[in-house]
Structures are given as C-alpha cells and as structure tokens.
Protein backbone atom coordinates (compact mmCIF):
# COMPACT_ATOMS: atom_id res chain seq x y z
CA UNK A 1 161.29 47.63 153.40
CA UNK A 2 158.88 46.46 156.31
CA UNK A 3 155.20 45.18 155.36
CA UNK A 4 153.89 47.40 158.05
CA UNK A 5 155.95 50.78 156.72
CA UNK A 6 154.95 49.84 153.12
CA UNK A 7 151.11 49.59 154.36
CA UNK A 8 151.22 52.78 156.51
CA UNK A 9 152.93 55.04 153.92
CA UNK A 10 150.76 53.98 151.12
CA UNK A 11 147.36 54.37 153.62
CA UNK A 12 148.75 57.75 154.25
CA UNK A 13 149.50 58.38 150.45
CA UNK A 14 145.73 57.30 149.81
CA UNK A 15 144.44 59.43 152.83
CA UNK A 16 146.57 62.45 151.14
CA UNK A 17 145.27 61.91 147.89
CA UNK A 18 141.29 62.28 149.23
CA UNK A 19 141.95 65.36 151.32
CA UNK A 20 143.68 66.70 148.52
CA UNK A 21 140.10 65.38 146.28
CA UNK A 22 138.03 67.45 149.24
CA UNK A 23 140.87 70.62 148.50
CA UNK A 24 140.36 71.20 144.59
CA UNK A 25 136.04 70.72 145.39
CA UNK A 26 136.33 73.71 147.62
CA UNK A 27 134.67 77.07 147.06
CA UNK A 28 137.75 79.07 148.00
CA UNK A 29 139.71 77.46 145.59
CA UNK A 30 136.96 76.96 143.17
CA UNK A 31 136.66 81.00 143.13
CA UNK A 32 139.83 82.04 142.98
CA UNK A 33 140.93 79.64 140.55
CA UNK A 34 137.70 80.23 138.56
CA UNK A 35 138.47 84.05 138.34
CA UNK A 36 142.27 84.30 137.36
CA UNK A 37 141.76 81.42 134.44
CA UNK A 38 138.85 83.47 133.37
CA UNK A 39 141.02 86.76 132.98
CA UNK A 40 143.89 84.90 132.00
CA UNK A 41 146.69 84.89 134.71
CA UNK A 42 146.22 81.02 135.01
CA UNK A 43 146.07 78.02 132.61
CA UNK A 44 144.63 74.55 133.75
CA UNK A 45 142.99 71.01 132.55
CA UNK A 46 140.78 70.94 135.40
CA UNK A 47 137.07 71.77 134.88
CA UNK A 48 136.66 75.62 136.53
CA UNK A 49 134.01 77.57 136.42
CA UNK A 50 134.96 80.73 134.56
CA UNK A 51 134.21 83.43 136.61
CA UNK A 52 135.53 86.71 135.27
CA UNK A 53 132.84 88.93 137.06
CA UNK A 54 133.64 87.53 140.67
CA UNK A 55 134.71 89.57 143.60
CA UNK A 56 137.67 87.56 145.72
CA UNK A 57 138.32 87.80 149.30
CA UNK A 58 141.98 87.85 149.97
CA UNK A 59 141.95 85.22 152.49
CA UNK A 60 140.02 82.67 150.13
CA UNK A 61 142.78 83.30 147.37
CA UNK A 62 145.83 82.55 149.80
CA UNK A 63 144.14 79.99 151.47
CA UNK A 64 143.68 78.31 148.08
CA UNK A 65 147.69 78.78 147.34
CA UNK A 66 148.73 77.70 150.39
CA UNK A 67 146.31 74.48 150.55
CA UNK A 68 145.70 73.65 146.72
CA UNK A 69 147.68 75.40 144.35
CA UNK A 70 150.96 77.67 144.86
CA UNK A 71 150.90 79.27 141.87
CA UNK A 72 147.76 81.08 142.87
CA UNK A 73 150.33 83.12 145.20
CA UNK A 74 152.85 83.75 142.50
CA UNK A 75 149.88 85.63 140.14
CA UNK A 76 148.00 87.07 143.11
CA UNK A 77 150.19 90.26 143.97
CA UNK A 78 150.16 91.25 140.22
CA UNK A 79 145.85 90.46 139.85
CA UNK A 80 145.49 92.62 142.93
CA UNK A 81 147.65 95.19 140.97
CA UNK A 82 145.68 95.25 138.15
CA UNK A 83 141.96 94.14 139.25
CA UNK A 84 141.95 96.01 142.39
CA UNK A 85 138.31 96.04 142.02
CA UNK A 86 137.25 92.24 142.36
CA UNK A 87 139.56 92.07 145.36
CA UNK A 88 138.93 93.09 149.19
CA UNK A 89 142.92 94.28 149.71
CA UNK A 90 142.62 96.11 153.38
CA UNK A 91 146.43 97.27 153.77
CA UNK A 92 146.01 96.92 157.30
CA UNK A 93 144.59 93.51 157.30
CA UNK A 94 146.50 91.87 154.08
CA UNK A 95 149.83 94.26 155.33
CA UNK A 96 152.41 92.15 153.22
CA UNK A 97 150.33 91.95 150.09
CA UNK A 98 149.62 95.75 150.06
CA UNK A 99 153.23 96.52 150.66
CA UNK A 100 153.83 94.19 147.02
CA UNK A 101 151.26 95.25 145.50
CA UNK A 102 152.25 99.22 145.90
CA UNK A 103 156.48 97.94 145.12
CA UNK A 104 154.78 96.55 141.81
CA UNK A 105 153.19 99.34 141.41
CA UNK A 106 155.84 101.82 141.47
CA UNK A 107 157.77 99.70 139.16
CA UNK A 108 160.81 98.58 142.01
CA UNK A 109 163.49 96.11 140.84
CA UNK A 110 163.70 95.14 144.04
CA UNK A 111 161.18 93.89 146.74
CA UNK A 112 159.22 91.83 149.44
CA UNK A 113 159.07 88.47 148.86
CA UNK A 114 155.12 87.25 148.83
CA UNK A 115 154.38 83.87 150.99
CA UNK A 116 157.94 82.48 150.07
CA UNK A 117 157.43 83.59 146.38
CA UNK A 118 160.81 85.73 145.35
CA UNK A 119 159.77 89.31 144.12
CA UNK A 120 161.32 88.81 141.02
CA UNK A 121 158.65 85.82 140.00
CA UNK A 122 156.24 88.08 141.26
CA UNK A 123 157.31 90.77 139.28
CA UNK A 124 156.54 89.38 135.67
CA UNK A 125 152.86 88.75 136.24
CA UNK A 126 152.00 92.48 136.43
CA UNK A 127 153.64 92.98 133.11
CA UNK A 128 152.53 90.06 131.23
CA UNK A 129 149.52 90.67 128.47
CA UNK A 130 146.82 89.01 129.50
CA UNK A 131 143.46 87.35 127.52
CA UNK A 132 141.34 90.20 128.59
CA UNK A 133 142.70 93.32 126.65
CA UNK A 134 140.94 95.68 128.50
CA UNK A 135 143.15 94.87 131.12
CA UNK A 136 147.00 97.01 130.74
CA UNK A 137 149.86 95.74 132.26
CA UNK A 138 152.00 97.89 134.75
CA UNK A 139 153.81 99.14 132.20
CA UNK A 140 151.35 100.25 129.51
CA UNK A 141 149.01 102.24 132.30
CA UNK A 142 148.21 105.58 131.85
CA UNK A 143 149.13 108.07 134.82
CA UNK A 144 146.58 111.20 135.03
CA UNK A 145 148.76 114.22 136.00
CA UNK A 146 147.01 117.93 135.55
CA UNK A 147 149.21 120.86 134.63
CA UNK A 148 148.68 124.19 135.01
CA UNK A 149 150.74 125.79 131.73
CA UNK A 150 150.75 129.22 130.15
CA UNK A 151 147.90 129.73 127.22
CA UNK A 152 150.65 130.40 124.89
CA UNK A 153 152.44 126.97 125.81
CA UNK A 154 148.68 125.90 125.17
CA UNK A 155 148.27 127.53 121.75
CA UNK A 156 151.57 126.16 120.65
CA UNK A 157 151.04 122.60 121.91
CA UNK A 158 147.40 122.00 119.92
CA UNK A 159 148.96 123.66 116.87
CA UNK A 160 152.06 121.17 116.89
CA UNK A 161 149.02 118.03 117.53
CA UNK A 162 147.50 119.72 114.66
CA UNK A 163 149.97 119.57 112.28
CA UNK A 164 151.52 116.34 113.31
CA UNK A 165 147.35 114.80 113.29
CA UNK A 166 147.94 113.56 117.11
CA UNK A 167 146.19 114.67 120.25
CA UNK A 168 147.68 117.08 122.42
CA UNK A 169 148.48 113.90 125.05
CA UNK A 170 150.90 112.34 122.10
CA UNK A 171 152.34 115.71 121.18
CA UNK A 172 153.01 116.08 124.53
CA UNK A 173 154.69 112.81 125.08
CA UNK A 174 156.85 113.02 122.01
CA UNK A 175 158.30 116.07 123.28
CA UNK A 176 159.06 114.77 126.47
CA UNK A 177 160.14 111.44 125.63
CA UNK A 178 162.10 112.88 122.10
CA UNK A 179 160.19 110.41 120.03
CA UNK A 180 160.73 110.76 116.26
CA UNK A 181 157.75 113.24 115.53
CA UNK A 182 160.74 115.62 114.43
CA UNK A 183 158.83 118.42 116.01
CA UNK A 184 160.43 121.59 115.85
CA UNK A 185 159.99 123.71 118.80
C-alpha cells in the first residue's frame, strides 16, 4: 500500500472518529437515547441521562438513527405506538411513521418497511415487555367498546361474574373467548 493512501485513509479514519465524538455529545441524540433507555426499549454502556419524563420530537429521534445510532429507528415505530404521548407524531408531517405506527397497531403481519428497517424487526418491539410495567404491549392493551344489550342479558351477565367472583369484563370475555370458566349459559 502507498505511504500517501495509508496517511489519507487513517486522517480520514481519525477525522470520522471526532465527528462521530461531536454525534453521541448531541442533544438530539442525547434525548432520544436518554428517553427509550429510561423506559426500557434500549440498552447501552454509554453514560445517558435517563429521561423517562421527556417529550421527543420526531425529527430529533430519526435524526439521531440515521446519524448516531440505527437501532433508535428499529424501536421508534413501536415507542410511538405505545408512548404516543412524549412524541410529536403529525401523520401528515412524519407520513411513513404514522402509516407503521397504525399497521402495528392493528396487529398486520405484514407492512411498511421504516427507514430501511424490515417490518418484521419492527414488529417485535411493540410486543416486547418493557422495564416500565405500566407500559402494555400491543398485545396485552385493552380496547374500550360500549354495548348497548338487553337488561335481562345484563341481569344474567353480573349474576354469572357473581358466582364465578370475576367482574362482568372477565365474564364477558370468557364467554366470548370459551375460556375454561365452565359457565353454563
């Protein structure tokens, strides 16, 4: 190998190196990063400030996957998903996001790939279990639904809770689902 190719690719190694230095000292990255280590989505040995409480703009987080650390995009559909509220998703703005975010949602084997990151990698992060138990995964939400059902279906449900010591929500669900209450209708 040439002295002068050998100097110039290990000056541009070194000049790599420090803009990647000035890259990990960056708010954006120190944010984002901060947050999903904080609830659990990410693991690292770098010193973060845990930041469970902070309120991401979606630009900062993909900026800081795309510039620092990729697997920021890989957990970001699925933190979106389930901490909606710390994030500023406009599905006009952030178009490709929101149209993950809602295929996660609804549960689709199948969908959009995020920023090069295949749907199917995507996919596990919104069921995994994560530090902060207050926080369900896709599969373990609740879905409100309101029915409008005959007093007698009413009467009969809250007597079959009441004998079986469940709530009329569980009743309910056994029935539907044919868990093993054995509740005879």
């Amino acid at each position: 190998m040439n002295t002068i190719n050998r100097e110039t690719l290990i000056k541009q190694i070194k000049d790599q190196a420090k803009l990647d230095v000035r890259k990990r000292r960056d708010r954006r990255f120190l944010e984002t990063m901060g947050f999903l280590v904080a609830k659990g989505f990410l693991k690292t040995n770098m010193r973060v400030p845990f930041l469970p409480s902070q309120k991401l703009r979606i630009k900062d987080a993909v900026w800081a996957g795309l510039n620092v650390e990729p697997r920021i995009l890989e957990v970001l559909p699925a933190a979106v998903l389930r901490l909606e509220k710390h994030f500023d998703l406009d599905p006009i703005e952030h178009r490709e996001l929101a149209q993950v975010v809602e295929q996660l949602r609804k549960r689709d084997e199948k969908g959009e790939d995020f920023c090069g990151v295949p749907f199917e990698k995507l996919r596990v992060w919104a069921e995994l279990p994560l530090r902060d138990k207050r926080v369900k995964a896709v599969t373990e939400k609740k879905v409100i639904k309101t029915f409008r059902l005959d007093p007698l279906a009413i009467e009969r449900l809250r007597k079959i809770a009441k004998e079986k010591g469940v709530c009329e929500t569980q009743a309910l669900e056994s029935l539907i689902l044919g868990a093993k209450l054995s509740i005879i209708i």
